[in-house]
PDB file of N, CA and C in Angstrom:
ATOM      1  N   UNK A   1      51.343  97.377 124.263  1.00  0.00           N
ATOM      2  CA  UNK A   1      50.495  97.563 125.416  1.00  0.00           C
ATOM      3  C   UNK A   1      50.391  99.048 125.739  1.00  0.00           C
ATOM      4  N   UNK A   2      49.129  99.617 125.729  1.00  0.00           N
ATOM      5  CA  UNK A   2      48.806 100.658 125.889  1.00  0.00           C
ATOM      6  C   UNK A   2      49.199 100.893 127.447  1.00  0.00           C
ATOM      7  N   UNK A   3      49.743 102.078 127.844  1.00  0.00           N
ATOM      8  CA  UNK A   3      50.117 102.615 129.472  1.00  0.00           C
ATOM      9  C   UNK A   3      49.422 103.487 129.980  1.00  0.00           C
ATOM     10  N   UNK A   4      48.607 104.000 130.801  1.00  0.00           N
ATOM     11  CA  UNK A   4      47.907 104.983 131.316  1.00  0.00           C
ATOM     12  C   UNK A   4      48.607 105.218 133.174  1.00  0.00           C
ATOM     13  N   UNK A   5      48.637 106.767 133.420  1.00  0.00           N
ATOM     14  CA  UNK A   5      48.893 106.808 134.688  1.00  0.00           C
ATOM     15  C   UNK A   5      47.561 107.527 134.975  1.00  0.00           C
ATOM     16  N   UNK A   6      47.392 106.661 136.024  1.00  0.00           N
ATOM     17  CA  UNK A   6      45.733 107.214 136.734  1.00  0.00           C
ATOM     18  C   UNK A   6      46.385 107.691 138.506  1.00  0.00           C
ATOM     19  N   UNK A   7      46.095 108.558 138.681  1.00  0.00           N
ATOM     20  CA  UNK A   7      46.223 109.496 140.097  1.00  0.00           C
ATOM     21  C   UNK A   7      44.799 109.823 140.435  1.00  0.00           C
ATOM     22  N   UNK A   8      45.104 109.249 141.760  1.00  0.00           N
ATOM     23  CA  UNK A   8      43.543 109.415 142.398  1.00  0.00           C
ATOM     24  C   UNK A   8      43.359 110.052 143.734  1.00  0.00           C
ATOM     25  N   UNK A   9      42.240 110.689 143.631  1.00  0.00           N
ATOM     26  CA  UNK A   9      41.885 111.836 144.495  1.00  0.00           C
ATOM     27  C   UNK A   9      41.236 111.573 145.417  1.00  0.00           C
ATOM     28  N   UNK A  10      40.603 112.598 146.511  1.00  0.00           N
ATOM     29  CA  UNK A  10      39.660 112.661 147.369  1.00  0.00           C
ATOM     30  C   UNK A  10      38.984 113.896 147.456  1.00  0.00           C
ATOM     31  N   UNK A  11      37.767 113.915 146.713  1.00  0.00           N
ATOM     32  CA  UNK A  11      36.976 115.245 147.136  1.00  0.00           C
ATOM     33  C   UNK A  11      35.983 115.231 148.143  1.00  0.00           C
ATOM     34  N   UNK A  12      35.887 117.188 147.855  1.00  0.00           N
ATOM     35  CA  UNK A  12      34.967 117.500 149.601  1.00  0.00           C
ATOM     36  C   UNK A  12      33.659 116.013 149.843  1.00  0.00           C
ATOM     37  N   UNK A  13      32.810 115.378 149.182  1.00  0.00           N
ATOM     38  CA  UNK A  13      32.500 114.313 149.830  1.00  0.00           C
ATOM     39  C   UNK A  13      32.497 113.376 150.075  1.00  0.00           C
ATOM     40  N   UNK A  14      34.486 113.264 150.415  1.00  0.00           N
ATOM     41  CA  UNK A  14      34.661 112.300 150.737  1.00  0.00           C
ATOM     42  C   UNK A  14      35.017 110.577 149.550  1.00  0.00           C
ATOM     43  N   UNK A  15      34.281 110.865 148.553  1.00  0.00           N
ATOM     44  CA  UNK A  15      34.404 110.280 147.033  1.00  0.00           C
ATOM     45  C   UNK A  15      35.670 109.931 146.269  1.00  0.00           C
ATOM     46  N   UNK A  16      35.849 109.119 145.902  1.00  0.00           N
ATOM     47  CA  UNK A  16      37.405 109.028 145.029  1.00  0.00           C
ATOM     48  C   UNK A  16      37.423 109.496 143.635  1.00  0.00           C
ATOM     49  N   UNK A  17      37.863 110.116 143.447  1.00  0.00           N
ATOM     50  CA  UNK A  17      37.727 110.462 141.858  1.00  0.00           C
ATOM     51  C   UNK A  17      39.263 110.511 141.211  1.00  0.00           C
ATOM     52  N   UNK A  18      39.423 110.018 140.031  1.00  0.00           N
ATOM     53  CA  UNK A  18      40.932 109.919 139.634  1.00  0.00           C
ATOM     54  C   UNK A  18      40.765 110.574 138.279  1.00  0.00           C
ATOM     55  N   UNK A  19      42.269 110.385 137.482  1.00  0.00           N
ATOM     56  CA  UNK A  19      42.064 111.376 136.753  1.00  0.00           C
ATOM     57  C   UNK A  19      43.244 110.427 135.888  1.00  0.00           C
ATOM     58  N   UNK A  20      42.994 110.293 134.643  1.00  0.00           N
ATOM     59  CA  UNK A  20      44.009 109.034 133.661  1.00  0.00           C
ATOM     60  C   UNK A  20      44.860 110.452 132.222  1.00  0.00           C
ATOM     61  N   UNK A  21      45.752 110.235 132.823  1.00  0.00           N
ATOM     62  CA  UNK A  21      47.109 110.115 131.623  1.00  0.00           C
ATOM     63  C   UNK A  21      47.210 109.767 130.233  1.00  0.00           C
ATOM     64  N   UNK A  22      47.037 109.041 129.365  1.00  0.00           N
ATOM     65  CA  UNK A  22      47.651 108.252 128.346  1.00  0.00           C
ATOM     66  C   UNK A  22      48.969 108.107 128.293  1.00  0.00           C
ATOM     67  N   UNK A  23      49.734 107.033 128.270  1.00  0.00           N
ATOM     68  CA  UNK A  23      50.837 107.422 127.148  1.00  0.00           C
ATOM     69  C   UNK A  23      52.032 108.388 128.377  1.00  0.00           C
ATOM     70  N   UNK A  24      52.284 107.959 129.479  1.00  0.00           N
ATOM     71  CA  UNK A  24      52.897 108.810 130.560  1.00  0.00           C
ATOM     72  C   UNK A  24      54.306 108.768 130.345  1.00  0.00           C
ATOM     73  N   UNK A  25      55.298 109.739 130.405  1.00  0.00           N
ATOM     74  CA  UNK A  25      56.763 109.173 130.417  1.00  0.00           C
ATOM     75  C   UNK A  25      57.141 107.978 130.999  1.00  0.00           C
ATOM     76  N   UNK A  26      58.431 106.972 130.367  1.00  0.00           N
ATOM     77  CA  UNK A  26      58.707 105.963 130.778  1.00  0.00           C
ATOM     78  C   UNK A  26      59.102 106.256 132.243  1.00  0.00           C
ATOM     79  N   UNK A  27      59.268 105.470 133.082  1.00  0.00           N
ATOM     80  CA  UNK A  27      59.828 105.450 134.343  1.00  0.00           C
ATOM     81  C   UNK A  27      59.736 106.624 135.266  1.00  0.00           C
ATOM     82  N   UNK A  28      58.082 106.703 135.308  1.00  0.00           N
ATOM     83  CA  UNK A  28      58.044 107.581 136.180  1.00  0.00           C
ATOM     84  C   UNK A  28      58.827 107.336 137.605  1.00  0.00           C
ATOM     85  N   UNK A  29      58.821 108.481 138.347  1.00  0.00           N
ATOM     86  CA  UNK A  29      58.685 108.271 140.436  1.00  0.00           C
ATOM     87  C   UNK A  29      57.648 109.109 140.819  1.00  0.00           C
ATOM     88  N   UNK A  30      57.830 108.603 141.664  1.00  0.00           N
ATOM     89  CA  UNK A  30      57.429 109.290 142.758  1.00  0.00           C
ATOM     90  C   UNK A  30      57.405 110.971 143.271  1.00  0.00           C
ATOM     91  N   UNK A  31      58.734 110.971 142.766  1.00  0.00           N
ATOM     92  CA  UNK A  31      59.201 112.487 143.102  1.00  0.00           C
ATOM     93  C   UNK A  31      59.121 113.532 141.722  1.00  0.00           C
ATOM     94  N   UNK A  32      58.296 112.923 140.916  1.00  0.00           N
ATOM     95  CA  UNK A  32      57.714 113.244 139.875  1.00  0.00           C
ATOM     96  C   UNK A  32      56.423 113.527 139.790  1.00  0.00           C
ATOM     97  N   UNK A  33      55.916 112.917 140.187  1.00  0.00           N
ATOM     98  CA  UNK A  33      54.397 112.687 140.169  1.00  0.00           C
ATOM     99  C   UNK A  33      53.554 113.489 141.148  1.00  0.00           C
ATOM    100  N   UNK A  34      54.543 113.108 142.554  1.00  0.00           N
ATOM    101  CA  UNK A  34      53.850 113.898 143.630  1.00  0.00           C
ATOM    102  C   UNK A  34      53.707 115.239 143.702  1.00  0.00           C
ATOM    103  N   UNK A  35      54.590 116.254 142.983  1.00  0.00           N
ATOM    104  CA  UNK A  35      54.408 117.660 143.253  1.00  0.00           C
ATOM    105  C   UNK A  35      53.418 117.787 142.004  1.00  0.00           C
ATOM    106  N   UNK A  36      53.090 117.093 140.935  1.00  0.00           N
ATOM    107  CA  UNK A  36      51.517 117.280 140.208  1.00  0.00           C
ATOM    108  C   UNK A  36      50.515 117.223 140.917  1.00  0.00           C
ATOM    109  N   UNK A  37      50.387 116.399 141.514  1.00  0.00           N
ATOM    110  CA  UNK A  37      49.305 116.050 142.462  1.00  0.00           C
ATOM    111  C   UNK A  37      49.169 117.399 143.383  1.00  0.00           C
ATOM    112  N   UNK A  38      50.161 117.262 144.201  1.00  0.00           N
ATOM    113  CA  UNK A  38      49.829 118.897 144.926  1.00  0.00           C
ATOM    114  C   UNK A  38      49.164 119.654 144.046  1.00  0.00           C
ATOM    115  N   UNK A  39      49.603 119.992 143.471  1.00  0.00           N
ATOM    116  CA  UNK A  39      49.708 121.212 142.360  1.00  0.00           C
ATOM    117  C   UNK A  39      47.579 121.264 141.715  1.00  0.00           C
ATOM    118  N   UNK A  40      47.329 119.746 141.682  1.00  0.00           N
ATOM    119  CA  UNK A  40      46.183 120.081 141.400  1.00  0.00           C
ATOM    120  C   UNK A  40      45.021 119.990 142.643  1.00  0.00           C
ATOM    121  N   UNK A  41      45.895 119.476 143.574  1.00  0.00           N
ATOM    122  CA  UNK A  41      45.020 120.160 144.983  1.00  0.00           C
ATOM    123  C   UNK A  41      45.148 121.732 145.297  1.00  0.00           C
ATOM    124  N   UNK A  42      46.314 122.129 145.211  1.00  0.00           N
ATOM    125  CA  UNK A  42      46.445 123.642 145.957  1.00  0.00           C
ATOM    126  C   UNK A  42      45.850 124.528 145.162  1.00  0.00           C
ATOM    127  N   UNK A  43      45.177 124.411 143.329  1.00  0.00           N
ATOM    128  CA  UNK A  43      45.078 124.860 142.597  1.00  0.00           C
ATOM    129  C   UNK A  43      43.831 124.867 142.211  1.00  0.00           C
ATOM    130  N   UNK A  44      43.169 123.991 142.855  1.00  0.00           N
ATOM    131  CA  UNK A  44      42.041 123.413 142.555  1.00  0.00           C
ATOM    132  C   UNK A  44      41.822 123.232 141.068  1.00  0.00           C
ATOM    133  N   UNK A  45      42.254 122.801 140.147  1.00  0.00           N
ATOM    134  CA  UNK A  45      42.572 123.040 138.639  1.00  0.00           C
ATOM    135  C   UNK A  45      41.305 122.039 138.102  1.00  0.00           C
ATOM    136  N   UNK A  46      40.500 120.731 138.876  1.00  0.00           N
ATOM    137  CA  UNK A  46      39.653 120.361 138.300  1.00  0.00           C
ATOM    138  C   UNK A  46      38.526 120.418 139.471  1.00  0.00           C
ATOM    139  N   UNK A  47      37.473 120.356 138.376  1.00  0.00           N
ATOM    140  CA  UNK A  47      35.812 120.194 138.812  1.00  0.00           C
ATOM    141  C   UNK A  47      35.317 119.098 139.006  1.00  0.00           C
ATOM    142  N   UNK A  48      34.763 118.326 140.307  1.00  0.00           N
ATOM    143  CA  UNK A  48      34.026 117.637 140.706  1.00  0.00           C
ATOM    144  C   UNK A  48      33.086 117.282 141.081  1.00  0.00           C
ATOM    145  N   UNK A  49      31.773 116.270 140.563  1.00  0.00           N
ATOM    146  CA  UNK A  49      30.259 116.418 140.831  1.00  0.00           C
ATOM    147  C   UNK A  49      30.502 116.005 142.469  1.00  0.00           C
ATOM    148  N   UNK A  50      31.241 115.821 142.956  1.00  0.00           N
ATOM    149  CA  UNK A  50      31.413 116.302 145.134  1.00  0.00           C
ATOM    150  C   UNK A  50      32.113 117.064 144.961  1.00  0.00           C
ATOM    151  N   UNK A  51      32.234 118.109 144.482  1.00  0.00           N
ATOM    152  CA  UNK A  51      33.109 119.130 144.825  1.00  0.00           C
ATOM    153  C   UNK A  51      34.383 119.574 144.765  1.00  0.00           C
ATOM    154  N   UNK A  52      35.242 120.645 145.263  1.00  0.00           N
ATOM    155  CA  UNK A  52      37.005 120.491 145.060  1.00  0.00           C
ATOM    156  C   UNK A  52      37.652 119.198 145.353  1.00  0.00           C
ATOM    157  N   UNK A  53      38.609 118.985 144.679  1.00  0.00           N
ATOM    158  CA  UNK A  53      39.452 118.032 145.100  1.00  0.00           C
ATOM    159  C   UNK A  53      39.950 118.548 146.056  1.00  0.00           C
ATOM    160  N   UNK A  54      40.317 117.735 147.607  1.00  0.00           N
ATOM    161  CA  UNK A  54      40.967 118.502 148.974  1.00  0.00           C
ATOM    162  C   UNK A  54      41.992 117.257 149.535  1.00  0.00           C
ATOM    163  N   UNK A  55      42.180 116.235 148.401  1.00  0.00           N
ATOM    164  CA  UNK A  55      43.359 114.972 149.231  1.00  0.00           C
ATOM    165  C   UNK A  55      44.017 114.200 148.191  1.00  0.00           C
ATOM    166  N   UNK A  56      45.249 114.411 147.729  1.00  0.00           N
ATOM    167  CA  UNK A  56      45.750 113.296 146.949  1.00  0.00           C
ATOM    168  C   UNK A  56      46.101 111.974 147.602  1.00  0.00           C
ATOM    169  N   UNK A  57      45.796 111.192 146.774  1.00  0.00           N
ATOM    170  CA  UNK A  57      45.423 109.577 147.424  1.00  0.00           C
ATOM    171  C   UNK A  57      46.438 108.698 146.978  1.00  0.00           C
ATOM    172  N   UNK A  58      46.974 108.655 145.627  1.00  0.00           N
ATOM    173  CA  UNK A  58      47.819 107.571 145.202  1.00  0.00           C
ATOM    174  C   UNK A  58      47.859 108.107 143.796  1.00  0.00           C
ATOM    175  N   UNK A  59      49.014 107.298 142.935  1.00  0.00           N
ATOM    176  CA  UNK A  59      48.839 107.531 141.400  1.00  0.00           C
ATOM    177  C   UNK A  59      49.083 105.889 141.326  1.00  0.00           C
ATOM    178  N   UNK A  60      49.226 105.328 140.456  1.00  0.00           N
ATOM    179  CA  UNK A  60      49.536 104.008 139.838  1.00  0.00           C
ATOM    180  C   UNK A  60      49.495 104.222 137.916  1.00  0.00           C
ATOM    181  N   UNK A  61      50.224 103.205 137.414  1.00  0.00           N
ATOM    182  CA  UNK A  61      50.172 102.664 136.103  1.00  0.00           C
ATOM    183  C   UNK A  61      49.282 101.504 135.928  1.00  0.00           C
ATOM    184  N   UNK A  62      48.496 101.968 134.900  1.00  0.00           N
ATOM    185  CA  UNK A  62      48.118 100.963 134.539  1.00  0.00           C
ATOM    186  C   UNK A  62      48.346 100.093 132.984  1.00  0.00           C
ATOM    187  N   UNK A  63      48.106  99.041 133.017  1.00  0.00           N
ATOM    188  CA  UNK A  63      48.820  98.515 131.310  1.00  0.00           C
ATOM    189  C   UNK A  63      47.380  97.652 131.061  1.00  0.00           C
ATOM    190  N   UNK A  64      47.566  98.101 129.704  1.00  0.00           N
ATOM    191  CA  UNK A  64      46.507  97.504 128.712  1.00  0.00           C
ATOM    192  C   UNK A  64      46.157  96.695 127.689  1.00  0.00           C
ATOM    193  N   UNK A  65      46.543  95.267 127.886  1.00  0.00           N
ATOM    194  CA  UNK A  65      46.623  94.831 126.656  1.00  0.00           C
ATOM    195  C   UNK A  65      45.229  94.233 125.888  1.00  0.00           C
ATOM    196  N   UNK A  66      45.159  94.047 124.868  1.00  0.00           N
ATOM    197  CA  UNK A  66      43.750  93.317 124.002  1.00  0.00           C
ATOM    198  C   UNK A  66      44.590  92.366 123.370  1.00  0.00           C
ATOM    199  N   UNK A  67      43.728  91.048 123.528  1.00  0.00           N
ATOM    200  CA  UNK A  67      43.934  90.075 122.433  1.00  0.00           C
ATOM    201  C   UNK A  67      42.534  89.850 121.575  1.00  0.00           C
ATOM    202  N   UNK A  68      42.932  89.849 120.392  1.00  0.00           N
ATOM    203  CA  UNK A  68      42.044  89.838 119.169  1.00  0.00           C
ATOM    204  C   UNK A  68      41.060  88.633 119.375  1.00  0.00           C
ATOM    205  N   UNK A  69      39.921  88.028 119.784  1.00  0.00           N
ATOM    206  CA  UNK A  69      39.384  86.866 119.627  1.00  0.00           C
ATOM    207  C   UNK A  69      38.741  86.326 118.250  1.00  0.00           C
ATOM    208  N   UNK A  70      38.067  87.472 117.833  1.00  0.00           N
ATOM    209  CA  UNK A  70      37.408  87.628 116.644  1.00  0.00           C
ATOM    210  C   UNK A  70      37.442  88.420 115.723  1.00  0.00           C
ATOM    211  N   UNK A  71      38.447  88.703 114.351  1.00  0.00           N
ATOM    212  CA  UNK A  71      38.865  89.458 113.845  1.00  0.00           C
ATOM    213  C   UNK A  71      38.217  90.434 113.487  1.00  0.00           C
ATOM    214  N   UNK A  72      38.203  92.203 113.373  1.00  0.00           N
ATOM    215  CA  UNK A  72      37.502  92.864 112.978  1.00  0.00           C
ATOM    216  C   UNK A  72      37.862  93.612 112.027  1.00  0.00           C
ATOM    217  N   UNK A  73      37.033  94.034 111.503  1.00  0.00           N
ATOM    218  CA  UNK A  73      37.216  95.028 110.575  1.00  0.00           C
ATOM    219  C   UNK A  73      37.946  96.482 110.028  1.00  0.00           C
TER     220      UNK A  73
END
């Protein structure tokens, strides 16, 4: 099962925009995660079609699994 950590934002309008991981260290926290998040608010480190990011909102894991229905190639 594929793992992705997605952390999600709030830019200037107001908009959610998140931002996905692959493949994140096992067992993240909290007290891990959260000073990234700062870090790409105070830094403004990404570009948004609304603008700076100005609010970290949450992170979560997400898990991915596929089951094969129809075999491919």
């Amino acid at each position: 099962m594929a793992q992705i950590l997605e952390m999600s934002f709030q830019n200037e309008s107001g908009r959610t925009t998140r931002i996905q991981i692959p493949d994140p260290k096992e067992n993240l926290t909290p007290q891990e995660i959260q000073p990234v998040m700062d870090l790409v608010v105070s830094r403004n480190l990404f570009a948004t079609s609304g603008g700076d990011i100005v609010k970290a909102l949450g992170a979560r894991i997400l898990i991915r699994d596929a089951v094969e229905i129809i075999p491919g190639e």
